[in-house]
Protein backbone atom coordinates (compact mmCIF):
# COMPACT_ATOMS: atom_id res chain seq x y z
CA UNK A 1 18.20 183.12 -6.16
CA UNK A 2 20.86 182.04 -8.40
CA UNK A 3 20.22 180.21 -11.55
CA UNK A 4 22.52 177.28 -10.32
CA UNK A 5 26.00 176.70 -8.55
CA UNK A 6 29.55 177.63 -10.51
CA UNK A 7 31.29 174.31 -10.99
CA UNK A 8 34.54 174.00 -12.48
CA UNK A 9 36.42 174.93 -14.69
CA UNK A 10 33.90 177.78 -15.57
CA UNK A 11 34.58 181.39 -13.86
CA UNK A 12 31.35 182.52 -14.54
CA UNK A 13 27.80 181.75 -14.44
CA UNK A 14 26.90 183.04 -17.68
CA UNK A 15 29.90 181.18 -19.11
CA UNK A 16 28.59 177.76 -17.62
CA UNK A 17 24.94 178.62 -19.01
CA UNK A 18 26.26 178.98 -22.10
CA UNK A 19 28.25 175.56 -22.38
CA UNK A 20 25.55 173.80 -20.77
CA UNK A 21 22.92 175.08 -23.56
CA UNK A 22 25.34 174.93 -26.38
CA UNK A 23 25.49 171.15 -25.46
CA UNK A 24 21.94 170.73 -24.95
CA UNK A 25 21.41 172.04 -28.79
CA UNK A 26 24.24 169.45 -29.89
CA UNK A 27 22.64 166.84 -28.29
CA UNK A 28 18.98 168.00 -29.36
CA UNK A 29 20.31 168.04 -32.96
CA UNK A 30 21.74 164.13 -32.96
CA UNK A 31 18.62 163.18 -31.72
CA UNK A 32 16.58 164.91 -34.47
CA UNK A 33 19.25 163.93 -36.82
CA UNK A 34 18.45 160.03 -35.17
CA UNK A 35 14.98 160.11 -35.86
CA UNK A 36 14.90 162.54 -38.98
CA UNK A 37 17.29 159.89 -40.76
CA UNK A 38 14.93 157.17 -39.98
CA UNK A 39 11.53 158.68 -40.60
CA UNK A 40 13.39 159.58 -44.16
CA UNK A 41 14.32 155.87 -44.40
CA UNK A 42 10.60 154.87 -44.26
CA UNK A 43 9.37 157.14 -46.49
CA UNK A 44 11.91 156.49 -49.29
CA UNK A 45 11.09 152.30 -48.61
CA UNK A 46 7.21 153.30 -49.25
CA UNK A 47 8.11 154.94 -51.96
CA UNK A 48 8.81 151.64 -53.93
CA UNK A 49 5.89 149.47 -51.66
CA UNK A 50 3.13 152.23 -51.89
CA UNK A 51 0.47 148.90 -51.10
CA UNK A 52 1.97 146.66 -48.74
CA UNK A 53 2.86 149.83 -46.36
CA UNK A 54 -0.74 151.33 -46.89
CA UNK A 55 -1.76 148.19 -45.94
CA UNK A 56 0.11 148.16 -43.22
CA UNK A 57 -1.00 151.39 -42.05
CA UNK A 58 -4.33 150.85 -41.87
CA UNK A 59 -3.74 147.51 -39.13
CA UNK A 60 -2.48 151.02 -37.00
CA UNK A 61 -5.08 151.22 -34.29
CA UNK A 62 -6.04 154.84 -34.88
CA UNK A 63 -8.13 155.13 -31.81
CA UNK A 64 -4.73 154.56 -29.57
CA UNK A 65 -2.65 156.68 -32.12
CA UNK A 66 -4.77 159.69 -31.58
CA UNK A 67 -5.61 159.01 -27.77
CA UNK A 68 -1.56 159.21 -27.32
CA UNK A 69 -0.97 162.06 -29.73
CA UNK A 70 -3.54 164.24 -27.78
CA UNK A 71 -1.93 163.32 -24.33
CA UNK A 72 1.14 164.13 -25.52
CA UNK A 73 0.25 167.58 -27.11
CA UNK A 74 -1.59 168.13 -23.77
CA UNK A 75 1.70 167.22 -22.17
CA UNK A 76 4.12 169.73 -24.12
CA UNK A 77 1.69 172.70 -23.12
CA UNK A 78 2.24 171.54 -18.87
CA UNK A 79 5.92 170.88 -19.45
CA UNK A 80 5.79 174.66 -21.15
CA UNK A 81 4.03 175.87 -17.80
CA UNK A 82 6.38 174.69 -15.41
CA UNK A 83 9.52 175.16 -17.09
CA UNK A 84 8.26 178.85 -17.10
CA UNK A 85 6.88 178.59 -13.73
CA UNK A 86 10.02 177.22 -12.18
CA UNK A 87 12.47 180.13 -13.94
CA UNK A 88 9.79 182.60 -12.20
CA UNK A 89 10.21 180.68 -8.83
CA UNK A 90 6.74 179.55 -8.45
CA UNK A 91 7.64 176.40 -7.26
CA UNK A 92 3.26 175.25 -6.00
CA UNK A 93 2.28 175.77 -10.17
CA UNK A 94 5.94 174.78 -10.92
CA UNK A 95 5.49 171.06 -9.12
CA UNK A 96 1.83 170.39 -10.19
CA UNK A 97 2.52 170.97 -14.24
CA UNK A 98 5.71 169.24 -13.73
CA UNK A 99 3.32 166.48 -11.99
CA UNK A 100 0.53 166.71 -14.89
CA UNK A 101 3.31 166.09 -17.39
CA UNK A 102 4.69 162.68 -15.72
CA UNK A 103 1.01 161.78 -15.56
CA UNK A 104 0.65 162.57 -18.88
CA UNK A 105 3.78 160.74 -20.28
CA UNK A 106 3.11 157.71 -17.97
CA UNK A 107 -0.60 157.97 -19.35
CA UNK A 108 1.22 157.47 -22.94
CA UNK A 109 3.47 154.27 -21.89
CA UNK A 110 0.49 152.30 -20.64
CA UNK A 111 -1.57 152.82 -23.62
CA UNK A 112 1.77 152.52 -26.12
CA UNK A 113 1.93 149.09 -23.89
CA UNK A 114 -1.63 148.23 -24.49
CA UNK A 115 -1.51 148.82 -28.20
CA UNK A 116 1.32 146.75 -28.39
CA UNK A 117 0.15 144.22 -27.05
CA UNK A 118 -2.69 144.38 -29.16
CA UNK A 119 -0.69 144.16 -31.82
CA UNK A 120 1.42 141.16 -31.04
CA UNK A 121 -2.57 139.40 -30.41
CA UNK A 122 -2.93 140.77 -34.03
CA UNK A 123 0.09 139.03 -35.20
CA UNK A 124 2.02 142.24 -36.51
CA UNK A 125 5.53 141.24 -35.00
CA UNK A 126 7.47 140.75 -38.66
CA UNK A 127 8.26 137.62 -37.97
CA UNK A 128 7.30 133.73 -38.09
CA UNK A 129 3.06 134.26 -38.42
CA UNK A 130 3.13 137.26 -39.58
CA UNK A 131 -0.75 138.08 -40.44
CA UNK A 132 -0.16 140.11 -43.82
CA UNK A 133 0.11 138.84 -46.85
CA UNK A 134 2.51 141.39 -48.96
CA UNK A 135 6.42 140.82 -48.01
CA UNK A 136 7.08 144.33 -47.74
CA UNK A 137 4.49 144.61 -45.14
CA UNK A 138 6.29 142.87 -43.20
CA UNK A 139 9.37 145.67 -43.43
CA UNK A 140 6.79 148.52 -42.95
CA UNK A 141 5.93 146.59 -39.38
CA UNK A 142 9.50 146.51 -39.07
CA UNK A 143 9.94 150.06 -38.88
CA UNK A 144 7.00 150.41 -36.97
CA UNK A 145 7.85 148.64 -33.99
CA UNK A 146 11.49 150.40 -34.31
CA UNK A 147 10.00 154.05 -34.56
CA UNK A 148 7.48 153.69 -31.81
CA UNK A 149 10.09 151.78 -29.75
CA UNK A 150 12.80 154.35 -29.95
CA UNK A 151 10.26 157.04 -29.48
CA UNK A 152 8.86 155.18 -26.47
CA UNK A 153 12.55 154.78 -24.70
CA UNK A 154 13.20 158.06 -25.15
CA UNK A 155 10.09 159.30 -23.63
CA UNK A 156 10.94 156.93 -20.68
CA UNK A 157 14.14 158.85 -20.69
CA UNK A 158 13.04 162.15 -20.43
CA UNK A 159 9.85 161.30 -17.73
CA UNK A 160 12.93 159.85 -15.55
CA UNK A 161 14.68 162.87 -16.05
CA UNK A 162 11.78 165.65 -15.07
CA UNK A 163 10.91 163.42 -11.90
CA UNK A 164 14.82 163.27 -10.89
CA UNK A 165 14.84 167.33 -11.61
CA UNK A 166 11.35 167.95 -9.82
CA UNK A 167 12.71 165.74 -6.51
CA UNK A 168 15.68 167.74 -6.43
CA UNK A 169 13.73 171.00 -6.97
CA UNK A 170 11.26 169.73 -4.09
CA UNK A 171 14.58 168.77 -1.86
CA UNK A 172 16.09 171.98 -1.77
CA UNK A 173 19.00 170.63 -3.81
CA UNK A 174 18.79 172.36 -6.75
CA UNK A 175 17.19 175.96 -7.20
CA UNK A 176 13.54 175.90 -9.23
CA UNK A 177 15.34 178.34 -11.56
CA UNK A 178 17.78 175.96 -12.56
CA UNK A 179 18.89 176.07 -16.41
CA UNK A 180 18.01 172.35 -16.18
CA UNK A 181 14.00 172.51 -16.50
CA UNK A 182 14.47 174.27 -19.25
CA UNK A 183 16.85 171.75 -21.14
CA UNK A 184 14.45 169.20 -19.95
CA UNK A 185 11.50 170.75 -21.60
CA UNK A 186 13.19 171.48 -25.02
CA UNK A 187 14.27 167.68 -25.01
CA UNK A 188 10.64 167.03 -24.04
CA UNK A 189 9.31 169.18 -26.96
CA UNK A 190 11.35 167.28 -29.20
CA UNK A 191 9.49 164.25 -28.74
CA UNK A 192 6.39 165.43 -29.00
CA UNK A 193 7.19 166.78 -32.31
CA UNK A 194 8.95 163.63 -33.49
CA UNK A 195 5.71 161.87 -32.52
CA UNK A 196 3.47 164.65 -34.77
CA UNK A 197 5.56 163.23 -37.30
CA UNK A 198 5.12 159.54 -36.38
CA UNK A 199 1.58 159.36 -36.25
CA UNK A 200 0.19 160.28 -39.90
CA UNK A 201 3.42 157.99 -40.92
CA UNK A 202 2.10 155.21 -39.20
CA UNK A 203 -1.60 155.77 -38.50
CA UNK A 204 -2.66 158.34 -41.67
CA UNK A 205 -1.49 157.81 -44.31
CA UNK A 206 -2.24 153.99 -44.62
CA UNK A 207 -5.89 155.01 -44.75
CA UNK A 208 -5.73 158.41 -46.76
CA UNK A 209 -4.22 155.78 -49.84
């Protein structure tokens, strides 16, 4: 079975691969550049508030930071068997680590949600009632709830995009050995590693100072 239809202006199959994975790097890149530029920003604004952020860290609920992380290493390793299962055509193991994987990710949201919500009962928003004394703590919070929030739409992001790729698959609309699961799963990979460096950011090293 083909890996996938010749759409213009290409002239060849391995010419459209090509393009489409050259792109899929670019793209990869200016989202590790995204959250490599950020993560950088909050460790240079420790730097100079080494207290108020270890402070900070340790309000982290560790017990939801490491519940998630493990899900989502659990979740690279079934996104890793059925991108590999759908290039060999095996479209039963292809469809049920495809389906572990949304589990998994879904799994993730609900208890991101939960510790959230947690949080806000906490009174970690940096805003008006803000529960920690130390200013600065209030910036570390700050870059809390925009790391984990960024990192949470763009796991939304790629869940919606393995689902739409599996119900094609499933359709007959697009062939299992599409170059698409495999884009998906490096996009996938990349948040899971973004996250391995979130969480001893946000949930370590608070309580290794």
């Amino acid at each position: 079975m083909s890996g996938g239809a010749l759409r213009e202006p290409w002239h060849s199959l391995r010419r459209q691969r090509e393009a489409a994975s050259f792109g899929m790097w670019l793209f990869l890149a200016s989202e590790a550049l995204l959250f490599g530029g950020l993560i950088l920003a909050f460790i240079a604004t420790r730097w100079f508030h080494p207290a108020a952020f270890a402070a900070a860290g340790r309000e982290a609920d560790i017990v939801y930071g490491t519940a998630n992380t493990l899900l989502l290493l659990t979740s690279s390793l079934t996104m890793a068997v059925g991108a590999q299962a759908a290039r060999a055509e095996l479209p039963r193991l292809a469809g049920r680590a495809l389906g572990l994987t949304l589990a998994l990710g879904l799994a993730f949201l609900c208890l991101k949600g939960l510790e959230w919500r947690a949080d806000l009962a906490k009174g970690l928003w940096p805003g008006p009632g803000f529960a920690l004394e130390q200013p600065a703590a209030r910036i570390a919070f700050a870059f809390y709830w925009l790391l984990t929030g960024l990192h949470g739409l763009h796991l939304l992001g790629g869940l919606s995009a393995i689902a739409w790729l599996a119900g094609q698959a499933v359709l007959g609309r697009r062939p299992w050995r599409s170059p698409a699961f495999e884009a998906a799963a490096l996009y996938w990979h990349l948040i899971d590693v973004v996250w391995m460096f979130l969480y001893p950011l946000l949930y370590l090293d608070g309580r290794a100072a």
